[in-house]
N, C-alpha and C. Protein backbone atom coordinates (compact mmCIF):
# COMPACT_ATOMS: atom_id res chain seq x y z
N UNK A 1 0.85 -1.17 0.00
CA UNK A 1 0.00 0.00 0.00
C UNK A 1 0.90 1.23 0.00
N UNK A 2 0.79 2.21 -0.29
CA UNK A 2 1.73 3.26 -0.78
C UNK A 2 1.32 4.39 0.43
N UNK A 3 2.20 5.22 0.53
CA UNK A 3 2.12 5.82 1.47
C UNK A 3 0.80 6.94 1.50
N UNK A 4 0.31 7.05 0.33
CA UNK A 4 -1.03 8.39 0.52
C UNK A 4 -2.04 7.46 1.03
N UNK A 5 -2.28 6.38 0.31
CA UNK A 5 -3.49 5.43 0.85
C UNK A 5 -3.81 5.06 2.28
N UNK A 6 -2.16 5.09 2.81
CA UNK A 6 -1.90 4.33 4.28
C UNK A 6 -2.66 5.51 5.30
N UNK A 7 -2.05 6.74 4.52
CA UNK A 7 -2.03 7.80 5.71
C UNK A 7 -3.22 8.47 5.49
N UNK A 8 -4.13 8.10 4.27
CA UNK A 8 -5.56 9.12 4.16
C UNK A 8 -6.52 8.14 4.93
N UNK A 9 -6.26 6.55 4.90
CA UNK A 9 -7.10 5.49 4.73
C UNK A 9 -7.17 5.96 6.67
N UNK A 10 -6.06 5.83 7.34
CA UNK A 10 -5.97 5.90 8.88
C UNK A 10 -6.19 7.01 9.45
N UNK A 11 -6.28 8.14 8.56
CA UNK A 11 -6.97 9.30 8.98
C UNK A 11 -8.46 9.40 8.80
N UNK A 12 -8.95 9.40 7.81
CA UNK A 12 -10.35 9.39 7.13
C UNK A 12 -11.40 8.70 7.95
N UNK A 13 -10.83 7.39 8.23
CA UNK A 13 -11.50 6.05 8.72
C UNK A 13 -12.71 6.24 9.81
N UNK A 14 -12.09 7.04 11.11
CA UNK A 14 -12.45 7.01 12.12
C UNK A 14 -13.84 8.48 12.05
N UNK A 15 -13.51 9.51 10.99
CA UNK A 15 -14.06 10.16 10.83
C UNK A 15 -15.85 10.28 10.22
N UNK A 16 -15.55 8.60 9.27
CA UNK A 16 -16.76 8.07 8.64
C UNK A 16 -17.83 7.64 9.70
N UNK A 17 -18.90 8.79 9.64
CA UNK A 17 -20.15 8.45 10.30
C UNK A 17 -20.73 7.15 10.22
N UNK A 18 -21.61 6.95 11.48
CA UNK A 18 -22.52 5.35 11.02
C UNK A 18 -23.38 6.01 10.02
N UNK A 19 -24.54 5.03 9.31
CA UNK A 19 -23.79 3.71 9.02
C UNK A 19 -23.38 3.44 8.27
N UNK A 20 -22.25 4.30 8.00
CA UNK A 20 -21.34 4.18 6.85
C UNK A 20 -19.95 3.40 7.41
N UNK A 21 -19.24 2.94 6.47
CA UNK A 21 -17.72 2.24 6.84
C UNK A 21 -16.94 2.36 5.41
N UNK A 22 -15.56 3.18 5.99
CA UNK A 22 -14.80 3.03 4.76
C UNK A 22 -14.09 1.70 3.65
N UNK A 23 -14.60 1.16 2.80
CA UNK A 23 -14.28 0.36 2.53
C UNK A 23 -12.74 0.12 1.67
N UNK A 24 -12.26 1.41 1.08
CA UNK A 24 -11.01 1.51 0.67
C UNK A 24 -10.44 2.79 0.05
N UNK A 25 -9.07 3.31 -0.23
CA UNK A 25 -9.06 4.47 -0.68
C UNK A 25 -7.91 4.10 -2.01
N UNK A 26 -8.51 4.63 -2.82
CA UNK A 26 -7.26 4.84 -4.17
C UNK A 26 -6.74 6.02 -4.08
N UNK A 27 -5.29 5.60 -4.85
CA UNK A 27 -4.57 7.08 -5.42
C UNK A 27 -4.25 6.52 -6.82
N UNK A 28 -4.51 7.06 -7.77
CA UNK A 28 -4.06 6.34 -9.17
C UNK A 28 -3.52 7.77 -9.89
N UNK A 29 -3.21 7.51 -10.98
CA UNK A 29 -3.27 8.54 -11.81
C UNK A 29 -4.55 8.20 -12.76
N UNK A 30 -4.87 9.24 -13.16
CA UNK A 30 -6.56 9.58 -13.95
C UNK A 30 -6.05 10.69 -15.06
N UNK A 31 -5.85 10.23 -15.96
CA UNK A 31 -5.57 11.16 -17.47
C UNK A 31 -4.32 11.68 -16.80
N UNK A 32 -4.41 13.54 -16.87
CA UNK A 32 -3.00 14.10 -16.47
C UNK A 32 -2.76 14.13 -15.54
N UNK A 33 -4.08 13.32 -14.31
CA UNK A 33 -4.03 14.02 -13.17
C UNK A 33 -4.26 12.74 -11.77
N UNK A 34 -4.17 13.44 -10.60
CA UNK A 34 -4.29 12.13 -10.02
C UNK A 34 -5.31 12.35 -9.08
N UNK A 35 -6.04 11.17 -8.64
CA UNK A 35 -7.30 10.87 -8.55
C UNK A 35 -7.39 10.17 -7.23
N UNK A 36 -8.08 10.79 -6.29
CA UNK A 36 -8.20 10.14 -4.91
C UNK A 36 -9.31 9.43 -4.83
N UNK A 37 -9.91 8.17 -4.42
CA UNK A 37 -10.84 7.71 -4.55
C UNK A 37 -11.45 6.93 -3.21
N UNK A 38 -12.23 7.36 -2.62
CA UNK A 38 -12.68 6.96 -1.40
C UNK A 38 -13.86 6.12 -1.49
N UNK A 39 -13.80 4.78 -1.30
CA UNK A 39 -15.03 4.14 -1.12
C UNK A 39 -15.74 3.63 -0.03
N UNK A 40 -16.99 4.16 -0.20
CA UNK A 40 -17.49 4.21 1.23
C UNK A 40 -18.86 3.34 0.45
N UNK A 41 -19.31 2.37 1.94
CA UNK A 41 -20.70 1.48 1.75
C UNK A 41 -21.44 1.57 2.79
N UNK A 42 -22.41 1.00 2.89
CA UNK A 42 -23.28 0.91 4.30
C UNK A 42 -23.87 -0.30 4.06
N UNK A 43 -24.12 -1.11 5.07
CA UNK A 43 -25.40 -2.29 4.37
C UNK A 43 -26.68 -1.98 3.94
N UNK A 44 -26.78 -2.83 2.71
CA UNK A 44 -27.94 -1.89 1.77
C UNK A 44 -28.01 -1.51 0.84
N UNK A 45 -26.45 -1.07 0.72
CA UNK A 45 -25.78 -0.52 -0.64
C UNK A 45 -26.08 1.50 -0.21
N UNK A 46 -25.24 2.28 -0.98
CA UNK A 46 -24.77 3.63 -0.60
C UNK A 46 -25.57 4.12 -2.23
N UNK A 47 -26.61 5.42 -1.70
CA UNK A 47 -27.35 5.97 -2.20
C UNK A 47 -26.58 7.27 -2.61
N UNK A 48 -26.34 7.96 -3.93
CA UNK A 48 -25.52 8.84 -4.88
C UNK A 48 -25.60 10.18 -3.78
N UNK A 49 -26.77 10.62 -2.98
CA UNK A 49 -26.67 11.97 -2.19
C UNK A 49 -25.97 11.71 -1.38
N UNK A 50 -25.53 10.37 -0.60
CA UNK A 50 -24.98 10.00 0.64
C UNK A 50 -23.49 9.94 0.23
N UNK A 51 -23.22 9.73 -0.96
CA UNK A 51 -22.00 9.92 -1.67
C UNK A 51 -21.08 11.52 -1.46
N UNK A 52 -22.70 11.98 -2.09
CA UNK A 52 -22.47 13.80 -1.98
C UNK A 52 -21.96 14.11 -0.89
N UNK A 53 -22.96 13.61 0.20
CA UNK A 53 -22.52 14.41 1.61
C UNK A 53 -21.59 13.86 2.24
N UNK A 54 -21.21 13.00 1.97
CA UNK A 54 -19.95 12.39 2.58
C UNK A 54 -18.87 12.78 1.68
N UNK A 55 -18.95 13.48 0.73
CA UNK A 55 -17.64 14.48 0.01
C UNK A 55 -17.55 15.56 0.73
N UNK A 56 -18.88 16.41 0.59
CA UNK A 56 -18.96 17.44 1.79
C UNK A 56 -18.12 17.29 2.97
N UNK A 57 -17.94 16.28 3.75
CA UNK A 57 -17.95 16.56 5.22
C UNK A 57 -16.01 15.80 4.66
N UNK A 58 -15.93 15.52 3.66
CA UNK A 58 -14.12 14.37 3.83
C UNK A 58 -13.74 15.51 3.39
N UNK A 59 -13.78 16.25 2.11
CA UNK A 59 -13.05 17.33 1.79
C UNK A 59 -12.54 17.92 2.38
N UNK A 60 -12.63 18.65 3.01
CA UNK A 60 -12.61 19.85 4.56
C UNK A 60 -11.25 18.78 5.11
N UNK A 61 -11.71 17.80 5.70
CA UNK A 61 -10.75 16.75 6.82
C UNK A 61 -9.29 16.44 6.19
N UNK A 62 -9.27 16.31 4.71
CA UNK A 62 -8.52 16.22 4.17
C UNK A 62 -6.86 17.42 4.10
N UNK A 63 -7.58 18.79 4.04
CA UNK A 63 -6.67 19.56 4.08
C UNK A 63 -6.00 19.85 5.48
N UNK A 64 -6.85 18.88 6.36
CA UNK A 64 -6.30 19.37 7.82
C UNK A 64 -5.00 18.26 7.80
N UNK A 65 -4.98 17.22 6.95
CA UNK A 65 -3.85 16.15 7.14
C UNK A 65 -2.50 16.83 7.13
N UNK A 66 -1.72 16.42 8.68
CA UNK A 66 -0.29 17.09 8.15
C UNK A 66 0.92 16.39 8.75
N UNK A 67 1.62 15.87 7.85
CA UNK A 67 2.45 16.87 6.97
C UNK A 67 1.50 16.63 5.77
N UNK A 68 1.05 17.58 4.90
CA UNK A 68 0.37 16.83 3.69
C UNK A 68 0.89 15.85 2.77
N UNK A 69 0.56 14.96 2.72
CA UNK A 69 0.73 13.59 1.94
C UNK A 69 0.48 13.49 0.47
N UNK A 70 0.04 14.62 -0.01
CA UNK A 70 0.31 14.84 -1.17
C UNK A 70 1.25 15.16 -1.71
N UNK A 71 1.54 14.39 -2.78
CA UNK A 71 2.90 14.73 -3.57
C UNK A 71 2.85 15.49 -4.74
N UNK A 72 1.73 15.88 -5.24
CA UNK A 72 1.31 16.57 -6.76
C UNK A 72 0.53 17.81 -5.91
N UNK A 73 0.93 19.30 -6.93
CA UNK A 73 0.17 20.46 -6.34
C UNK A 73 -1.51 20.11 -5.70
N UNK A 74 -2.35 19.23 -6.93
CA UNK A 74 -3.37 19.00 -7.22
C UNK A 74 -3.78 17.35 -7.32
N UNK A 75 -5.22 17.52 -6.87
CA UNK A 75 -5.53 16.18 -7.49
C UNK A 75 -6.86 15.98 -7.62
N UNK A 76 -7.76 15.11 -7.44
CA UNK A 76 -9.77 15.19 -7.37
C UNK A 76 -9.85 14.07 -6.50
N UNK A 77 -10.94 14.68 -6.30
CA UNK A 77 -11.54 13.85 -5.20
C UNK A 77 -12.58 13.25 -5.46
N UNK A 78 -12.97 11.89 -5.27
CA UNK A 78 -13.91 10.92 -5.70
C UNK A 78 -14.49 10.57 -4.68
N UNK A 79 -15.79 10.59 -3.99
CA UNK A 79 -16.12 9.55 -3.32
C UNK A 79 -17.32 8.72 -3.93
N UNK A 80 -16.97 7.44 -3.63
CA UNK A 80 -17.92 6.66 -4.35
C UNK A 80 -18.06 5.44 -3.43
N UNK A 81 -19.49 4.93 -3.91
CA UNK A 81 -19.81 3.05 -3.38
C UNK A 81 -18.59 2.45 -4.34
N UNK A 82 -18.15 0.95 -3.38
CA UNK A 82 -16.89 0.48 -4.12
C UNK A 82 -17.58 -0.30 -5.33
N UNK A 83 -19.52 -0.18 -5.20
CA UNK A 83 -19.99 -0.87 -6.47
C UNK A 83 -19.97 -2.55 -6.70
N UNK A 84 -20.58 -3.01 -7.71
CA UNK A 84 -20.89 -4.63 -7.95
C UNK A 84 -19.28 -5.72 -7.77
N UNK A 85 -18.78 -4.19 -8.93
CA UNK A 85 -17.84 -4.97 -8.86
C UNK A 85 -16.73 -4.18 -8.36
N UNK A 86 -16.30 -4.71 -7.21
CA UNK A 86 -15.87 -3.92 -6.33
C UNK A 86 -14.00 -4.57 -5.73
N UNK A 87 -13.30 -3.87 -5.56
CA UNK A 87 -11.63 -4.21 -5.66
C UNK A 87 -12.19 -5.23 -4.01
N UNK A 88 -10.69 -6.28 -4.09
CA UNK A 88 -10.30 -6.72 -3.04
C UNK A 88 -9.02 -6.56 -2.56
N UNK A 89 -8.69 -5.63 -1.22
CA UNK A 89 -7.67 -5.80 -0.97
C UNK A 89 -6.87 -6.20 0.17
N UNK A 90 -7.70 -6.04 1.01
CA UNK A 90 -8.04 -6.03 2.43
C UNK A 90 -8.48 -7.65 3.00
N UNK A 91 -8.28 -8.34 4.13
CA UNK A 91 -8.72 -9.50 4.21
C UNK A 91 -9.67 -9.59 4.78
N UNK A 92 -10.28 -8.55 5.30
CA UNK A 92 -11.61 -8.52 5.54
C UNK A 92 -12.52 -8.54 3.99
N UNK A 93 -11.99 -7.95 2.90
CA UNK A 93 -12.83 -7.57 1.63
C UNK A 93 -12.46 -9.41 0.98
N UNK A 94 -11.86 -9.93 1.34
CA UNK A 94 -11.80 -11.38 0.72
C UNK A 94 -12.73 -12.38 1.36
N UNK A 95 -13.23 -11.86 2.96
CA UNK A 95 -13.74 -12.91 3.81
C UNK A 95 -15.31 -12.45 3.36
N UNK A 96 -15.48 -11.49 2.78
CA UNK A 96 -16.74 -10.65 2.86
C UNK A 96 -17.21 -11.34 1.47
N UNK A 97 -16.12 -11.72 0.54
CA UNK A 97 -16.73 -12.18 -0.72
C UNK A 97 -17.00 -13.39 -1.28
N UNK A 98 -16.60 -14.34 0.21
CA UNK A 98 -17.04 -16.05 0.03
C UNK A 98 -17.69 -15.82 -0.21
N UNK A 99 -18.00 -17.10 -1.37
CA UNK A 99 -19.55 -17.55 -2.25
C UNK A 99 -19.93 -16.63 -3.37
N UNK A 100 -19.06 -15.27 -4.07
CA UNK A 100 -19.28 -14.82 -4.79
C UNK A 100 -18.18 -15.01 -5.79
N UNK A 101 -18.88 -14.61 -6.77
CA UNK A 101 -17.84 -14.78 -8.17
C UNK A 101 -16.95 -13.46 -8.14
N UNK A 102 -15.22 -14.27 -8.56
CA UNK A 102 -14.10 -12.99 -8.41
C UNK A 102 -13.17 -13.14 -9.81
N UNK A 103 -12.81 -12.13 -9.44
CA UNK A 103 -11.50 -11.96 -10.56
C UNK A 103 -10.36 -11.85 -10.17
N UNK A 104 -9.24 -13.09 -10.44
CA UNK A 104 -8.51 -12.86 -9.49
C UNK A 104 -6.79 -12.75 -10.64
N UNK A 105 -6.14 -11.71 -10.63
CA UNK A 105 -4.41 -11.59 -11.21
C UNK A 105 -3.52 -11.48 -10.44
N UNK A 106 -3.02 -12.66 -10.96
CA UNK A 106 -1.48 -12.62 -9.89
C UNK A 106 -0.21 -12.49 -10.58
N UNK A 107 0.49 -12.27 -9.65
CA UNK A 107 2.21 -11.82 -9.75
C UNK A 107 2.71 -13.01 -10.98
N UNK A 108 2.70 -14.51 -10.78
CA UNK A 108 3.43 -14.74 -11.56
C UNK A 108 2.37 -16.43 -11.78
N UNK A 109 2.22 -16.95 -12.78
CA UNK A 109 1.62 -18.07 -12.93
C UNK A 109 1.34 -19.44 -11.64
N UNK A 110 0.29 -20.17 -11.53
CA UNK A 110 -0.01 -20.81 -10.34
C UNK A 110 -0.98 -21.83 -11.90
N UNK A 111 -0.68 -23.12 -11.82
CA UNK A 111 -1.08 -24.10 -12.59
C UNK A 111 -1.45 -23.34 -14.15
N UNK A 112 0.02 -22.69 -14.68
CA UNK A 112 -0.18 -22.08 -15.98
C UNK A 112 -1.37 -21.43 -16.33
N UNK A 113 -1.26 -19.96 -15.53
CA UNK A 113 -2.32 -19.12 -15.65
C UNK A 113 -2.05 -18.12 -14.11
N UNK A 114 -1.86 -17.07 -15.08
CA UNK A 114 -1.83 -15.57 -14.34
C UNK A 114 -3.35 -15.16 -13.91
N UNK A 115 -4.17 -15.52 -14.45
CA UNK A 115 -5.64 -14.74 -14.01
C UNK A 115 -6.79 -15.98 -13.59
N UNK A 116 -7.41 -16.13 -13.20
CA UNK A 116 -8.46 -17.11 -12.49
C UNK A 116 -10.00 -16.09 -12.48
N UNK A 117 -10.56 -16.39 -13.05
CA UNK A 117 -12.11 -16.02 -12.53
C UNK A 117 -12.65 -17.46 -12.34
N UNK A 118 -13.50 -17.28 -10.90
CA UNK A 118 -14.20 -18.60 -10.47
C UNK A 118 -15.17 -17.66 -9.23
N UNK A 119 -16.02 -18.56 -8.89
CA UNK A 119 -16.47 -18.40 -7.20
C UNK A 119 -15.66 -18.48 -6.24
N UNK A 120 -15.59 -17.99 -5.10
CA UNK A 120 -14.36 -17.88 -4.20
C UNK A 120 -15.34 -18.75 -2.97
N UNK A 121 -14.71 -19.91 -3.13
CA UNK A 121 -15.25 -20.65 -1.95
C UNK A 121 -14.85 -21.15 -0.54
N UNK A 122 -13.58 -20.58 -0.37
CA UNK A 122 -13.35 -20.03 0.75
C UNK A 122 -12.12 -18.99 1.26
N UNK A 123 -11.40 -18.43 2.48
CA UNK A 123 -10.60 -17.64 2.63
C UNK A 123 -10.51 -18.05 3.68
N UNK A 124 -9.20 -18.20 4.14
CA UNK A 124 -8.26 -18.63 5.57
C UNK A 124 -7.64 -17.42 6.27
N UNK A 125 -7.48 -16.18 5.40
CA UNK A 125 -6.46 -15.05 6.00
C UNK A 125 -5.40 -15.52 5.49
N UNK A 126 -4.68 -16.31 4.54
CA UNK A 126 -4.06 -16.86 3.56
C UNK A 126 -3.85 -17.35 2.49
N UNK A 127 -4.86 -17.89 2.23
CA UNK A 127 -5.25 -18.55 0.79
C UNK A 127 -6.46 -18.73 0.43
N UNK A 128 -6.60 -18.31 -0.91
CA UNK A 128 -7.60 -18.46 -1.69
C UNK A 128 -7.94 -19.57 -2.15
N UNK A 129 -9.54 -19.78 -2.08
CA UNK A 129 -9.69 -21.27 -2.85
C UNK A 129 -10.91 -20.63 -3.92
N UNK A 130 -10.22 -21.06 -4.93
CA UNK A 130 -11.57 -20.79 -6.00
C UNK A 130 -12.14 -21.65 -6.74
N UNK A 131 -13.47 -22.09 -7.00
CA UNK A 131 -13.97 -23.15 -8.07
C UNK A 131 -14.07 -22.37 -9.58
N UNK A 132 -13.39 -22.75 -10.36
CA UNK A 132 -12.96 -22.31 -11.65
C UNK A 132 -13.54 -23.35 -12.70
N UNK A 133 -14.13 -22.55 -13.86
CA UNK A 133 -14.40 -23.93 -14.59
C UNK A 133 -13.11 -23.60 -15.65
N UNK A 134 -12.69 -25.08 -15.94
CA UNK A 134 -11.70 -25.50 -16.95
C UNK A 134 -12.02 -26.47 -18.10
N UNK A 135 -12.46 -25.62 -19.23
CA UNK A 135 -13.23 -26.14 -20.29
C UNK A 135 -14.76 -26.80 -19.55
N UNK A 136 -14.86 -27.89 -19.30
CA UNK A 136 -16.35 -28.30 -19.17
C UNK A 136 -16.21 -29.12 -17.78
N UNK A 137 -15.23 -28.83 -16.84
CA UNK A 137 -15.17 -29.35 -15.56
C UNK A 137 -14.77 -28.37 -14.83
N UNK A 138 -15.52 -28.59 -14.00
CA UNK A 138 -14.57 -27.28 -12.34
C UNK A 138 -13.93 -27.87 -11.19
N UNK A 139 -12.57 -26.74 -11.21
CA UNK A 139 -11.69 -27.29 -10.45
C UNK A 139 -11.82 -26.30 -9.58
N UNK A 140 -10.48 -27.00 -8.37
CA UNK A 140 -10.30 -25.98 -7.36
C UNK A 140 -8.83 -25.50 -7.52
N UNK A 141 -8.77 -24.67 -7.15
CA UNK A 141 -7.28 -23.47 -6.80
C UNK A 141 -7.53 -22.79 -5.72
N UNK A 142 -6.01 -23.21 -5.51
CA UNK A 142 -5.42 -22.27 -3.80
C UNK A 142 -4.49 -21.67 -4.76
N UNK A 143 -5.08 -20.26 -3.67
CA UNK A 143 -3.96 -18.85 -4.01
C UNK A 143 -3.39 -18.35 -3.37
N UNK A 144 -2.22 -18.69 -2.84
CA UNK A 144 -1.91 -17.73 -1.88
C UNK A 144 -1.90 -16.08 -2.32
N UNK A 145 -2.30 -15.31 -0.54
CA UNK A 145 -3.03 -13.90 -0.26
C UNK A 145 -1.60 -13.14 -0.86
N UNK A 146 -0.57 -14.07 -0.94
CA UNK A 146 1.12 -13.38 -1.46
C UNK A 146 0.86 -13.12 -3.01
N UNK A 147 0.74 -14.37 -3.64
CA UNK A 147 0.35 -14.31 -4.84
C UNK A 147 -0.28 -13.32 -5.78
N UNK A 148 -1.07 -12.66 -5.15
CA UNK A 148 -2.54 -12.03 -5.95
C UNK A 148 -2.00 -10.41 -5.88
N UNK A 149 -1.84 -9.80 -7.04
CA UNK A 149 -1.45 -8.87 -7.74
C UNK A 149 -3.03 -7.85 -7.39
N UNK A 150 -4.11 -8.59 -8.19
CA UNK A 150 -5.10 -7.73 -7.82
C UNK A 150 -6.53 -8.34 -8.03
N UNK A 151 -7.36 -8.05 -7.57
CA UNK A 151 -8.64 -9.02 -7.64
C UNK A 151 -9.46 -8.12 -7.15
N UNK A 152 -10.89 -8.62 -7.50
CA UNK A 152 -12.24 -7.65 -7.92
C UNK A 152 -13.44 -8.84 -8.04
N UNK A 153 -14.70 -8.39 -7.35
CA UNK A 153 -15.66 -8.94 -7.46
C UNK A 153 -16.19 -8.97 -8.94
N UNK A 154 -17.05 -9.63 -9.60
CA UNK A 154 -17.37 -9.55 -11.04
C UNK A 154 -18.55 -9.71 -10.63
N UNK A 155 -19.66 -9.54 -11.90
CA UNK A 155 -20.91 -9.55 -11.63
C UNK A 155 -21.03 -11.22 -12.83
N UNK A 156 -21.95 -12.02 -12.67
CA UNK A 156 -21.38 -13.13 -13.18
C UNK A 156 -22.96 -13.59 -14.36
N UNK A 157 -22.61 -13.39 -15.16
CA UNK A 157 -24.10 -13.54 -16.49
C UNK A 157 -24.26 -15.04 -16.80
């Protein structure tokens, strides 16, 4: 995790009203520019005004961070639901997504193959087990939590 994420994610956190909970923060670059991205949920799913006002009230909190942790003059601010299909990075966000279908890329091949989409049928706080179909049978794969580059819920048709 890079240092803006660490230090907005442990600031921000405690600030998020019920019943809201921060579920993760990006820093990416976005075209020329770079892009803060705060995702916030509630159970129920997070309604677009609750989005609003919870920009309202982080904005403000943000400039009080110091030393500022920004490294670029500028940047935008996003807050959003992390959505259907929604990042995993956290091992709480892996335990939360047993029994749903994921997308999972890793660092370097695990039974010849960098990427796995399957159902995630279970999580230890170490390894991933996913049921994957392979041509017209489904298997299982363990991933180790080392392994995995980056992974995301999918919505599954």
């Amino acid at each position: 995790m890079n240092d803006v994420v660490e230090i907005v994610e442990d600031f921000i956190a405690p600030h998020i009203p019920e019943p809201f909970k921060l579920f993760a923060v990006e820093w990416e670059k976005f075209g020329g520019d770079m892009m803060l991205s705060i995702l916030v949920d509630k159970e129920g799913g997070i309604e677009i005004d609750e989005t609003a006002e919870l920009s309202e009230l982080i904005s403000p909190l943000l400039d009080t961070i110091s030393p500022d942790p920004f490294p670029t003059e500028g940047y935008m601010l996003e807050v959003a639901s992390p959505g259907a299909e929604r990042p995993l990075r956290k091992a709480e966000h892996y335990q939360g997504a047993v029994g749903e279908y994921v997308f999972v890329k890793l660092y370097q091949k695990i039974d010849n193959a960098k990427e796995y989409a399957g159902d995630l049928i279970s999580f230890d706080g170490t390894t991933l087990v996913l049921d994957v179909l392979d041509k017209t049978r489904h298997k299982k794969v363990e991933i180790p939590l080392s392994a995995v580059a980056k992974a995301q819920t999918m919505v599954k048709f």
